[in-house]
PDB file of N, CA and C in Angstrom:
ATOM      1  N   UNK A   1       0.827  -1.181   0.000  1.00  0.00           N
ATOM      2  CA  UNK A   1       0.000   0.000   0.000  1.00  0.00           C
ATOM      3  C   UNK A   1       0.878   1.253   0.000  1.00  0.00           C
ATOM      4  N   UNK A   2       1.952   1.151   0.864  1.00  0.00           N
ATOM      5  CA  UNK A   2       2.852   2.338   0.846  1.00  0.00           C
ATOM      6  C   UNK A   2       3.399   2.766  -0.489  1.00  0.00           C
ATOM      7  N   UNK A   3       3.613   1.561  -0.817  1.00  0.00           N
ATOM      8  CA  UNK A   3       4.472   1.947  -2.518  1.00  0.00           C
ATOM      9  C   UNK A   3       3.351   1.979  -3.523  1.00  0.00           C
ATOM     10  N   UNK A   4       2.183   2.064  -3.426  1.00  0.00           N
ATOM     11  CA  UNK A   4       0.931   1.993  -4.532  1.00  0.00           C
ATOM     12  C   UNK A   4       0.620   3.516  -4.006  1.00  0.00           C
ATOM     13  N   UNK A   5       0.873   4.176  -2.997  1.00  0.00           N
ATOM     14  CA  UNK A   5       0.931   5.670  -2.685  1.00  0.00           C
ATOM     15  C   UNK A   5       1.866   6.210  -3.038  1.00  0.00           C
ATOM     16  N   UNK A   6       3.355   6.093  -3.389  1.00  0.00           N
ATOM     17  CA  UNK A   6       4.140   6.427  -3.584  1.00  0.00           C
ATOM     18  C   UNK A   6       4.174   6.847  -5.042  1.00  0.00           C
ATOM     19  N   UNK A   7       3.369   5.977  -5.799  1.00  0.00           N
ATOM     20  CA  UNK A   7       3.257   5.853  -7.560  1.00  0.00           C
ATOM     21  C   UNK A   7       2.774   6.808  -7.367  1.00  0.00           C
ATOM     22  N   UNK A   8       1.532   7.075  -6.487  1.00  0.00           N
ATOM     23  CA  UNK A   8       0.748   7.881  -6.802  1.00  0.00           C
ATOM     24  C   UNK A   8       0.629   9.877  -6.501  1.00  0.00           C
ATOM     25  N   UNK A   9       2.067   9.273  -5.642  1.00  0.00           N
ATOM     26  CA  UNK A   9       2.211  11.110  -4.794  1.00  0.00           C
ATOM     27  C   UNK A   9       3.389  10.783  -5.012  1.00  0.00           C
ATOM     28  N   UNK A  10       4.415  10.537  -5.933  1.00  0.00           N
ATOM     29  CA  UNK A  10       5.607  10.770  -6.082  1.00  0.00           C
ATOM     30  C   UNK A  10       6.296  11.864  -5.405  1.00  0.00           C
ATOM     31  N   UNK A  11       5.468  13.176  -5.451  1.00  0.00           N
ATOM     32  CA  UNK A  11       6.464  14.030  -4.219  1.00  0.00           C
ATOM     33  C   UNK A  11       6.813  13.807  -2.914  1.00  0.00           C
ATOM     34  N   UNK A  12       5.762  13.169  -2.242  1.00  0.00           N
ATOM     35  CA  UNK A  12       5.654  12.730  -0.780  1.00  0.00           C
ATOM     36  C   UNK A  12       6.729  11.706  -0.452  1.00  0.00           C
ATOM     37  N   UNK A  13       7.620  12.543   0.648  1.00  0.00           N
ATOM     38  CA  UNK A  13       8.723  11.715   0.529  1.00  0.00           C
ATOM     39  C   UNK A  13       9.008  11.154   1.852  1.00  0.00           C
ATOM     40  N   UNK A  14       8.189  10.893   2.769  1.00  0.00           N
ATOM     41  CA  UNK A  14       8.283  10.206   4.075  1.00  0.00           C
ATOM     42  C   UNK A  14       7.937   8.865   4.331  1.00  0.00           C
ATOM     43  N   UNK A  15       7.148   8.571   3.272  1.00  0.00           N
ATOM     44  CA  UNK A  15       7.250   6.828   3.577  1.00  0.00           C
ATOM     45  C   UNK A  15       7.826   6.118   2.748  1.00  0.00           C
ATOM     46  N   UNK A  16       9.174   7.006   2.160  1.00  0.00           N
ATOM     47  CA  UNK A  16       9.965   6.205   1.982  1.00  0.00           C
ATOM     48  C   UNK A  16      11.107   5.258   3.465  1.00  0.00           C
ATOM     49  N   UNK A  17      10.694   6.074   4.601  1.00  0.00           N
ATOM     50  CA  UNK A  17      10.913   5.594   5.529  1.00  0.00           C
ATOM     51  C   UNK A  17      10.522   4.386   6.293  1.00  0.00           C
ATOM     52  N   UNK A  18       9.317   4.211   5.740  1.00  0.00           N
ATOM     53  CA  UNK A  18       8.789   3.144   5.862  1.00  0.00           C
ATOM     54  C   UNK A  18       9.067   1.876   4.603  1.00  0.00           C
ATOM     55  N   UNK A  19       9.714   2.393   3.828  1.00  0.00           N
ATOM     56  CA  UNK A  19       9.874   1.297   2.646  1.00  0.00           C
ATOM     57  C   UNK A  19      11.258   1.177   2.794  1.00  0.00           C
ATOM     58  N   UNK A  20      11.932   1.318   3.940  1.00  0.00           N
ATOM     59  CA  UNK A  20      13.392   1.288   4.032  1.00  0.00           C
ATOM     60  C   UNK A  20      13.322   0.377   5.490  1.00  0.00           C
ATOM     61  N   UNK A  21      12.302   0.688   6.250  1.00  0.00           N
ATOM     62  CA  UNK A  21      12.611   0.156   7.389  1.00  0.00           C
ATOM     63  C   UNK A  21      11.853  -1.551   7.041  1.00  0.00           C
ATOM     64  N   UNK A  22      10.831  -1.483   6.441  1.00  0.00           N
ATOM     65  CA  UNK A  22      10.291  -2.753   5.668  1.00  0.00           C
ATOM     66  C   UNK A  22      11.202  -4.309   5.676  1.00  0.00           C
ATOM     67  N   UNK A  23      11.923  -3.080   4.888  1.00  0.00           N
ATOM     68  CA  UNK A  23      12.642  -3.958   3.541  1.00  0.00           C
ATOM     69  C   UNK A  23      13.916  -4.330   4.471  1.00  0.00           C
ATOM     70  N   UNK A  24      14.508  -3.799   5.358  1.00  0.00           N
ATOM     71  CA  UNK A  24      15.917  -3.956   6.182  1.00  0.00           C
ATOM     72  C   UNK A  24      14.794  -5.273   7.141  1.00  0.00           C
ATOM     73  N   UNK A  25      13.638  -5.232   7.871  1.00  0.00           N
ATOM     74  CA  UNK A  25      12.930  -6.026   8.683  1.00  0.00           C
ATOM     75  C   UNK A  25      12.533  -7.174   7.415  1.00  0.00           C
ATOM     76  N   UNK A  26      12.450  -7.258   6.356  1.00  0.00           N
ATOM     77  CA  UNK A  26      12.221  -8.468   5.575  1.00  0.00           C
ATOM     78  C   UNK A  26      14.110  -9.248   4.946  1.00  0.00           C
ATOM     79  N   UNK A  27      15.025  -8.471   5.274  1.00  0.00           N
ATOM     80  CA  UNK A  27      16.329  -8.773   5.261  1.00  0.00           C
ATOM     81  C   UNK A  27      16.529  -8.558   3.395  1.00  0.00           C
ATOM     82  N   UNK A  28      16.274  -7.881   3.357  1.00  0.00           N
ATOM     83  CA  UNK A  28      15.995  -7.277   1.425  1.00  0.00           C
ATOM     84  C   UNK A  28      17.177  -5.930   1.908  1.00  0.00           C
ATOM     85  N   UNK A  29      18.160  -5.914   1.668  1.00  0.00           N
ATOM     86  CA  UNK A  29      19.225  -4.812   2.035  1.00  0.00           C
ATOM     87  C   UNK A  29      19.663  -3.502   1.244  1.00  0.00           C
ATOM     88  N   UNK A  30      19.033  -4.247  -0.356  1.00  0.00           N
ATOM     89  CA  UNK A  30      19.131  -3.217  -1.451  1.00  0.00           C
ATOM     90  C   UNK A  30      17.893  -2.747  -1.467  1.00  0.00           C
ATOM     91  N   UNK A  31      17.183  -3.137  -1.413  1.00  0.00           N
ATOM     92  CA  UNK A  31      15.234  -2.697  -1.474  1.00  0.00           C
ATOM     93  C   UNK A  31      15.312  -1.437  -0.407  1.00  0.00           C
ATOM     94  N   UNK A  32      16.159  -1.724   0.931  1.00  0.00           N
ATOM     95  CA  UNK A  32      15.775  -0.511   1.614  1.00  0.00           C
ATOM     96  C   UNK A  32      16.910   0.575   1.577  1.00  0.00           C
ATOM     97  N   UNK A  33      18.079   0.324   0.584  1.00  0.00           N
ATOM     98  CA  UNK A  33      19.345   0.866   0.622  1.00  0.00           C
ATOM     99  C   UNK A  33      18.392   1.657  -0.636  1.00  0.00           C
ATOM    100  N   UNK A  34      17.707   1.284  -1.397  1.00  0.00           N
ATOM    101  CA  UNK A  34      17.403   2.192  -2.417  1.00  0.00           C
ATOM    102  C   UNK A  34      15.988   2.946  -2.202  1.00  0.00           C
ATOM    103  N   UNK A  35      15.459   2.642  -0.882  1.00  0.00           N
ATOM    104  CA  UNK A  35      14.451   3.633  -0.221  1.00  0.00           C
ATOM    105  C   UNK A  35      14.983   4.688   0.278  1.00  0.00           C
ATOM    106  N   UNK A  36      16.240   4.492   1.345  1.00  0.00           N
ATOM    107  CA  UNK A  36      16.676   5.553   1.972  1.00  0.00           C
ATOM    108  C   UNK A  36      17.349   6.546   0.655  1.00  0.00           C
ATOM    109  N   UNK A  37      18.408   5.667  -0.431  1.00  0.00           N
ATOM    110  CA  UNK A  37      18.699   7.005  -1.384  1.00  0.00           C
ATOM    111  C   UNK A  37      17.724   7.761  -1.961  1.00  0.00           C
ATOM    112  N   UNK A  38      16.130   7.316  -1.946  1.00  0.00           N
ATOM    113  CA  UNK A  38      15.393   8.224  -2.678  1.00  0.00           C
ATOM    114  C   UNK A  38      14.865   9.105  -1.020  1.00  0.00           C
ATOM    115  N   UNK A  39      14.781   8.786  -0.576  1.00  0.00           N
ATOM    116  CA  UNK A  39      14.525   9.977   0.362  1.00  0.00           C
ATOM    117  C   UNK A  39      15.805  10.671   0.961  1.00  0.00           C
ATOM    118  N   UNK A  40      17.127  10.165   0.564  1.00  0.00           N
ATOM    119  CA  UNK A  40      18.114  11.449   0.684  1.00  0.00           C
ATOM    120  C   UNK A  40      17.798  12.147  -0.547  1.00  0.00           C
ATOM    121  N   UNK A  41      17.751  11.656  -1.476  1.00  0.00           N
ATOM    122  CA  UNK A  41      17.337  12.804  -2.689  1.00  0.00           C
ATOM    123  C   UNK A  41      16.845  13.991  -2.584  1.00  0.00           C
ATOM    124  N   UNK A  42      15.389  13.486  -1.885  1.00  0.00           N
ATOM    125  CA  UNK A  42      14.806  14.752  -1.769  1.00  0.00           C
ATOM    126  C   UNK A  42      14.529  15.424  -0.868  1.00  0.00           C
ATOM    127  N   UNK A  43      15.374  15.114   0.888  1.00  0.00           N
ATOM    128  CA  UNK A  43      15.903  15.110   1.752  1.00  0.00           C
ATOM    129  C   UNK A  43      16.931  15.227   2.547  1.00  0.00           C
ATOM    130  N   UNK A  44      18.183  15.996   1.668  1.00  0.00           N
ATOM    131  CA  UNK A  44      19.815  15.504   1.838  1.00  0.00           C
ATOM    132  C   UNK A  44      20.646  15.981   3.265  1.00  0.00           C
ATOM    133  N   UNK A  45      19.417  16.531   4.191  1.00  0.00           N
ATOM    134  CA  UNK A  45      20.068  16.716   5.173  1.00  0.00           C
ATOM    135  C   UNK A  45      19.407  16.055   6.152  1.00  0.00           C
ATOM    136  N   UNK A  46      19.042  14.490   5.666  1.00  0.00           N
ATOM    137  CA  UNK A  46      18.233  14.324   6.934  1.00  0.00           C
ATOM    138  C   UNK A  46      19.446  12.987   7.174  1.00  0.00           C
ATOM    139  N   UNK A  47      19.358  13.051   9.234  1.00  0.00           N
ATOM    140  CA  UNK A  47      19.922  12.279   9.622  1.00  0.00           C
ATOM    141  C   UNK A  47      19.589  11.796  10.622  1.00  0.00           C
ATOM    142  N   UNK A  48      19.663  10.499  11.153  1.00  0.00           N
ATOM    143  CA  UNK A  48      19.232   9.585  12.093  1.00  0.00           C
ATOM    144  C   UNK A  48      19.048  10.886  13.251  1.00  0.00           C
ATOM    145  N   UNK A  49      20.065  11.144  13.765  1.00  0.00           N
ATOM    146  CA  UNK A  49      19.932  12.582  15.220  1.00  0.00           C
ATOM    147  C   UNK A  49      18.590  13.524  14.660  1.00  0.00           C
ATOM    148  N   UNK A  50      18.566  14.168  13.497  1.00  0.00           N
ATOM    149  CA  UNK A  50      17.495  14.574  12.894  1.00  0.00           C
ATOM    150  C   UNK A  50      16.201  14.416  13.383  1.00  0.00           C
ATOM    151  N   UNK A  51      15.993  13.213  12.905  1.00  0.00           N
ATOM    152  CA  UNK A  51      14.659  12.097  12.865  1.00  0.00           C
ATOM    153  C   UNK A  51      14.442  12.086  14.168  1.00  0.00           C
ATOM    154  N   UNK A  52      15.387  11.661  15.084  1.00  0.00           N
ATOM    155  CA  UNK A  52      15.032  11.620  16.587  1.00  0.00           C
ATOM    156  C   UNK A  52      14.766  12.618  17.662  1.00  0.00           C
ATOM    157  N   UNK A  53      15.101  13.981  16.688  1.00  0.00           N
ATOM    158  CA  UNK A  53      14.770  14.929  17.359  1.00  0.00           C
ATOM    159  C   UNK A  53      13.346  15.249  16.457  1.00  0.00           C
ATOM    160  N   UNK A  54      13.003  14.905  15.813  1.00  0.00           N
ATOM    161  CA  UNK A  54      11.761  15.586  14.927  1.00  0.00           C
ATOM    162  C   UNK A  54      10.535  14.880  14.973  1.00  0.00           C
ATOM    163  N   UNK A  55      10.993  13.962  15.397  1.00  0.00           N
ATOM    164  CA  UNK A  55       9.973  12.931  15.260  1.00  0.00           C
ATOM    165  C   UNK A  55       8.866  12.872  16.970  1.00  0.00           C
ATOM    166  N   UNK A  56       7.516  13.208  16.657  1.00  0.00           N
ATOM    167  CA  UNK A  56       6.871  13.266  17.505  1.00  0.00           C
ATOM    168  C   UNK A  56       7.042  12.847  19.123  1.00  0.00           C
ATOM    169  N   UNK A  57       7.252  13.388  20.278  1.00  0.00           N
ATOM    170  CA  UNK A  57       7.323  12.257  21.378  1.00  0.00           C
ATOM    171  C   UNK A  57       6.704  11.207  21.555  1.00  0.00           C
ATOM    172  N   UNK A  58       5.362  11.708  20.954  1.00  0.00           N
ATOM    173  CA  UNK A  58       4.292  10.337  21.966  1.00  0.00           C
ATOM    174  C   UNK A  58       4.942   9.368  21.340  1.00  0.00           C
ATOM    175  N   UNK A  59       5.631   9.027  20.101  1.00  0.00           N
ATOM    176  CA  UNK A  59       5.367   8.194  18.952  1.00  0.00           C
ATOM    177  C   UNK A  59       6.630   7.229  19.728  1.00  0.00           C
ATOM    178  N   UNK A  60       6.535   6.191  19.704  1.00  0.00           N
ATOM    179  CA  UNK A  60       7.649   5.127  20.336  1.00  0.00           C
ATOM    180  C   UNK A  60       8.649   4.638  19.434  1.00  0.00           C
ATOM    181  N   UNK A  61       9.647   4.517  19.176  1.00  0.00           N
ATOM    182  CA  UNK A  61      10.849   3.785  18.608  1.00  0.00           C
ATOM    183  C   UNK A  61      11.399   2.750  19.187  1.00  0.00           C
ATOM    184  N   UNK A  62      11.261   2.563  20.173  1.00  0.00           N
ATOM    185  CA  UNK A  62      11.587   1.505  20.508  1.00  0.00           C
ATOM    186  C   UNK A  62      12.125  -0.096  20.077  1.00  0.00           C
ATOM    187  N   UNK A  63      11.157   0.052  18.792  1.00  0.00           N
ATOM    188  CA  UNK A  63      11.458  -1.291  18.153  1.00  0.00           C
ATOM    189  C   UNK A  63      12.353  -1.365  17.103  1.00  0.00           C
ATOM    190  N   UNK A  64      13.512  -0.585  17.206  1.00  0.00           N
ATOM    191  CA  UNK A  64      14.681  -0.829  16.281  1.00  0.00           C
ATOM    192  C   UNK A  64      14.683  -0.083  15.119  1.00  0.00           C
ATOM    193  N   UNK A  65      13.917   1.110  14.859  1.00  0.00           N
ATOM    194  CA  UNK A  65      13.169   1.805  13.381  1.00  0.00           C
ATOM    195  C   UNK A  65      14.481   2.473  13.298  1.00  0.00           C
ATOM    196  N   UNK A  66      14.607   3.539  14.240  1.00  0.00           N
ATOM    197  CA  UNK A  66      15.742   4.444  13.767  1.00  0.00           C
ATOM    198  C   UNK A  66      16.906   3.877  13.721  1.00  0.00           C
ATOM    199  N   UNK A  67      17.583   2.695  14.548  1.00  0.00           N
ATOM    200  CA  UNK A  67      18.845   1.145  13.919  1.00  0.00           C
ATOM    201  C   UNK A  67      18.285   0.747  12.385  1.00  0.00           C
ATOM    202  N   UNK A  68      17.370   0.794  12.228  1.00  0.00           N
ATOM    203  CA  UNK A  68      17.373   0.099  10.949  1.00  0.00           C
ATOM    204  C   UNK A  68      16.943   1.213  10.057  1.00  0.00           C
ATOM    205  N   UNK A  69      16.903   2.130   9.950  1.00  0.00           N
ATOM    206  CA  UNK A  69      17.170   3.629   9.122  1.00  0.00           C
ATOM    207  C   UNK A  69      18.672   3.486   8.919  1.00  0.00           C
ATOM    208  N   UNK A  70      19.301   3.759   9.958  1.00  0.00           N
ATOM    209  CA  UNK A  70      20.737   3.579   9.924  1.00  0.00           C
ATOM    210  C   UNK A  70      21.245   2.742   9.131  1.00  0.00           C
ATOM    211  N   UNK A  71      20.962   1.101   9.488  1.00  0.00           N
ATOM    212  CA  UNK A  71      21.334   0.001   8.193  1.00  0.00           C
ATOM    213  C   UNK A  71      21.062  -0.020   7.006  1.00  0.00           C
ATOM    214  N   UNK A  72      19.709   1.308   6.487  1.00  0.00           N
ATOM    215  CA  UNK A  72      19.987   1.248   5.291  1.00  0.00           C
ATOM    216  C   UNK A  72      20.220   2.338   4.602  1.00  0.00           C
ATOM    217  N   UNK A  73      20.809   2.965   5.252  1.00  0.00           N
ATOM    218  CA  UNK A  73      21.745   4.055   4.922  1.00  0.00           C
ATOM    219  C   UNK A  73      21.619   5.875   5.021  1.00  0.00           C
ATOM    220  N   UNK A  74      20.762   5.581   6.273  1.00  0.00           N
ATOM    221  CA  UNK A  74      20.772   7.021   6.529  1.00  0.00           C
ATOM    222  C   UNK A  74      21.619   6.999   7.467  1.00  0.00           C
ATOM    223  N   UNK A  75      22.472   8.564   7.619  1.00  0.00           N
ATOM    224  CA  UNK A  75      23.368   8.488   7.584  1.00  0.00           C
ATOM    225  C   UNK A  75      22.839   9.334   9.891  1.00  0.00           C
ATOM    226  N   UNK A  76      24.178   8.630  10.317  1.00  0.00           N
ATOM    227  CA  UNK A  76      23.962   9.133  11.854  1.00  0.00           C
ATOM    228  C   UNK A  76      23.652  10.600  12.000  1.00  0.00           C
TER     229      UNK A  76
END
């Protein structure tokens, strides 16, 4: 569904975060290595410290999202 939105709002460039963290949790390493380069594209200053400061409090991480941003190649 994420990537059938993506066709469809090509500008919208935040769940490519979710098609990076996916794809690193299905052990697919290029699938999410080539999510995170399209959202550095259109994103080039975003970085893991970034994200963790921007990213809502209530919202929990806990489960390894921003480690596995990292593994696929956003950068610390």
């Amino acid at each position: 569904m994420i990537e059938e939105g993506l066709r469809r709002h090509p500008g919208v460039l935040w769940p490519w975060r979710m098609v990076a963290v996916a794809n690193v949790r299905l052990g697919r390493l290029s699938r999410a290595q080539d999510a995170a380069r399209r959202l550095l594209e259109g994103l080039p200053h975003l970085t893991i410290r970034y994200l963790s400061e921007c990213l809502p409090p209530a919202a929990s991480y806990d489960d390894g999202y921003l480690e596995q941003l990292s593994i696929a190649g956003i950068p610390d």
